[in-house]
C-alpha atoms as a PDB file:
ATOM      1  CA  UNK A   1     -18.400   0.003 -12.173  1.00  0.00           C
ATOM      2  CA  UNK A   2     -19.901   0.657  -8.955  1.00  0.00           C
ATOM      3  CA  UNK A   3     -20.094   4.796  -8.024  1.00  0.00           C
ATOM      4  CA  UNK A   4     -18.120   3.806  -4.960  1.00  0.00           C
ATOM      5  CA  UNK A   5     -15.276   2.558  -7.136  1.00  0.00           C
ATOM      6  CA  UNK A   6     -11.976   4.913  -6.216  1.00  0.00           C
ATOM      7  CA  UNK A   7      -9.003   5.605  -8.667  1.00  0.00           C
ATOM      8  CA  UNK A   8      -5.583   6.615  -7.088  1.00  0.00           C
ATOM      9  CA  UNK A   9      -3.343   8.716  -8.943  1.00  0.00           C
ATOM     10  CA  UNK A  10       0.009   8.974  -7.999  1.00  0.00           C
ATOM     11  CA  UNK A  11       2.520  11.801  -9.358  1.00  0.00           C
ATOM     12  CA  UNK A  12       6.446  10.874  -9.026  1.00  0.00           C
ATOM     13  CA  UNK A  13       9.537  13.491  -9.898  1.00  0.00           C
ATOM     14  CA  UNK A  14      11.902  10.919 -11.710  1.00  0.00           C
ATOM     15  CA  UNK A  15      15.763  11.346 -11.307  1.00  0.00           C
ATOM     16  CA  UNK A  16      16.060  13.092 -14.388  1.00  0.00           C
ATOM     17  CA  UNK A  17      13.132  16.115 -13.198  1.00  0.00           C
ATOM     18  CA  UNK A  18      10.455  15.197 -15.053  1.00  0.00           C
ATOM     19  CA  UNK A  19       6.783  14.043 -14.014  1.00  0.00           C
ATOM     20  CA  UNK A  20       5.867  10.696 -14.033  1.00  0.00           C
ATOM     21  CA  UNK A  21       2.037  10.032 -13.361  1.00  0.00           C
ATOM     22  CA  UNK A  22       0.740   6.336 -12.815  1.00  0.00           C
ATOM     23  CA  UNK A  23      -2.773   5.763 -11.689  1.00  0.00           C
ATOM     24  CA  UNK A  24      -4.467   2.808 -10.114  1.00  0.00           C
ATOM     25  CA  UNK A  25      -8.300   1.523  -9.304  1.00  0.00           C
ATOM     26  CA  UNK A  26      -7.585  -0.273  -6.033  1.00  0.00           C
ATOM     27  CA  UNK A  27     -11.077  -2.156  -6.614  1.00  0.00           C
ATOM     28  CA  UNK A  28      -9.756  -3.880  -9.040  1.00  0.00           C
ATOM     29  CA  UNK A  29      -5.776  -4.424  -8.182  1.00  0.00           C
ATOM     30  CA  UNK A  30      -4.224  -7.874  -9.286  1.00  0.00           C
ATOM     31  CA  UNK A  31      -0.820  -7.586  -9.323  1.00  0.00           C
ATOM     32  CA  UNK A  32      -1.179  -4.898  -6.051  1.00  0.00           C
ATOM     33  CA  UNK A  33      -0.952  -1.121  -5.665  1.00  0.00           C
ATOM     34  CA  UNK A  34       1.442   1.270  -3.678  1.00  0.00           C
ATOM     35  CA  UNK A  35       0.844   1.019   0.232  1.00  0.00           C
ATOM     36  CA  UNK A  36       0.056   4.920   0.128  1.00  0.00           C
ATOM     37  CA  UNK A  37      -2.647   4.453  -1.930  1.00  0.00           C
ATOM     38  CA  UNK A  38      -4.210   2.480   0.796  1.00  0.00           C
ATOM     39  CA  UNK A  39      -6.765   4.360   4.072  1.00  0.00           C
ATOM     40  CA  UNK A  40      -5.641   3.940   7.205  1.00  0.00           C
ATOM     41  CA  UNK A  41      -6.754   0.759   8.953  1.00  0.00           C
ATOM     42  CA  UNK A  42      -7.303  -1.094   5.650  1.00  0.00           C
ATOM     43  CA  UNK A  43      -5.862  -5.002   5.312  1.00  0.00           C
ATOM     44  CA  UNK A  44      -2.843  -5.515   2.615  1.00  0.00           C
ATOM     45  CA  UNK A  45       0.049  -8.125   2.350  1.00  0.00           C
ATOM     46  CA  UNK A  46       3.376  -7.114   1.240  1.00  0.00           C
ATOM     47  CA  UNK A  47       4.227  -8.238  -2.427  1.00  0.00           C
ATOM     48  CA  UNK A  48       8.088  -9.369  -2.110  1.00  0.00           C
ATOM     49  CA  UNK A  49       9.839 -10.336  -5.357  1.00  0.00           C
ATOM     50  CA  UNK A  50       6.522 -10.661  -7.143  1.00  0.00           C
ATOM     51  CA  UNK A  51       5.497 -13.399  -4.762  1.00  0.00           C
ATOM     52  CA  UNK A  52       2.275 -12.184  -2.244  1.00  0.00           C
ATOM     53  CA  UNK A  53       3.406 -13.102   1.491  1.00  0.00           C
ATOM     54  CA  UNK A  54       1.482 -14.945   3.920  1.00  0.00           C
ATOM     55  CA  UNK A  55       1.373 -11.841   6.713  1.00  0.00           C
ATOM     56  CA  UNK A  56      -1.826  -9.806   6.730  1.00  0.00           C
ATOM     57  CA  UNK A  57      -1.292  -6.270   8.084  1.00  0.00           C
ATOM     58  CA  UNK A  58      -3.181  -3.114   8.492  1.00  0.00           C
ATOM     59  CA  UNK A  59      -1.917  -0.021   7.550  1.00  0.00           C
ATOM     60  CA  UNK A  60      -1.701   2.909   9.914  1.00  0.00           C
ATOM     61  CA  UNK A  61      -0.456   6.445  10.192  1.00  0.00           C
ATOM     62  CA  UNK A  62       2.647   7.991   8.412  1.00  0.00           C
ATOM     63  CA  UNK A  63       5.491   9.163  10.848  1.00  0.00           C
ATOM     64  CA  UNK A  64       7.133  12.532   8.939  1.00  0.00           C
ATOM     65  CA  UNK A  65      10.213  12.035  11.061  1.00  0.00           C
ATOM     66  CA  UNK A  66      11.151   8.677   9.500  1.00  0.00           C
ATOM     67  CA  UNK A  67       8.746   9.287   6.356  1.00  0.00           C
ATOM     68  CA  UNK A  68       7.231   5.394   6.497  1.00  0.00           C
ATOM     69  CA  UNK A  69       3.732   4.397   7.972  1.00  0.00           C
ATOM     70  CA  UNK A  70       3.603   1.963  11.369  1.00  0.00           C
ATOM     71  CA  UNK A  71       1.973  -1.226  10.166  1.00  0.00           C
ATOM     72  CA  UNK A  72       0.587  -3.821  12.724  1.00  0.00           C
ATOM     73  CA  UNK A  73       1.067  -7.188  12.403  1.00  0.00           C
ATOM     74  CA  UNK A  74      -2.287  -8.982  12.383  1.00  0.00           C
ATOM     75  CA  UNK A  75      -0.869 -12.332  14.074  1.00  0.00           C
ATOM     76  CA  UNK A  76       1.271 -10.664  16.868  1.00  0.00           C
ATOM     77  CA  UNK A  77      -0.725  -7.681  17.836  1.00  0.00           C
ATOM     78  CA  UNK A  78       2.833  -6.170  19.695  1.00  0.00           C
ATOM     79  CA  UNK A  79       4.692  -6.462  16.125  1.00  0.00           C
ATOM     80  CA  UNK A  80       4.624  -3.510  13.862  1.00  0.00           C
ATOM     81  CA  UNK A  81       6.397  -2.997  10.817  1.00  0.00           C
ATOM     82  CA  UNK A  82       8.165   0.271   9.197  1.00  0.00           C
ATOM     83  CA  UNK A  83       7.506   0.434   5.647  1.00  0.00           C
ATOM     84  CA  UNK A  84       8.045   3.101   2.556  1.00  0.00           C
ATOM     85  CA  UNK A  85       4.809   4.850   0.904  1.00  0.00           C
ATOM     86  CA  UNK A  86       5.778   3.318  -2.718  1.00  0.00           C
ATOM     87  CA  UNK A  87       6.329  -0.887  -0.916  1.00  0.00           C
ATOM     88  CA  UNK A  88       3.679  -2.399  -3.146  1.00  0.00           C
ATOM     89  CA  UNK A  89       0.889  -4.339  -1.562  1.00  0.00           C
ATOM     90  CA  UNK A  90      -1.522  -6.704  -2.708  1.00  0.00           C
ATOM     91  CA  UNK A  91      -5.279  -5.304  -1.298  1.00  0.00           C
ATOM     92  CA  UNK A  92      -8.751  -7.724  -2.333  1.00  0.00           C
ATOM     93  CA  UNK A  93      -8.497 -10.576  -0.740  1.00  0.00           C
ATOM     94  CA  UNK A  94     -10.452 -12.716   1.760  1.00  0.00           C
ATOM     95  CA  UNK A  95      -8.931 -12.616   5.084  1.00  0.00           C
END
């Protein structure tokens, strides 16, 4: 592994109280990670029903009013998206 190789760690409070900790290494995601695990400005596609869609966005900042990040469309530059911290995402590919 490289030294610039970054794990995300991501601690949940299940329904029940208790902690639930799940950790990723976004350099080497297959299946995809959560989008809040992603930096700002970085290129994802939105995993829907375990299928990867064709749309390539970038995330952006996270709006505390609404609690979701703005997400711009890569193909219509005056589209952006609302979505949830925990939508997974599928990061590592060619675009």
């Amino acid at each position: 592994m490289d030294i610039d190789t970054h794990i995300y760690i991501m601690v949940t409070k299940t329904p029940m109280g208790n902690m639930k900790t799940m950790s990723y290494n976004l350099d080497h995601v297959e299946q995809g990670a959560p989008l809040s695990a992603l930096k700002n400005g970085e290129y994802f596609r939105k995993i829907i029903n375990g299928r990867v869609g064709k749309k390539v966005y970038t995330k952006g900042d996270y709006d505390f009013g609404i609690h979701k990040y703005w997400c711009d469309d890569m193909d219509d530059i005056s589209r952006t998206v609302l979505l949830k911290g925990d939508t997974w995402v599928k990061v590592g590919f060619t675009y």
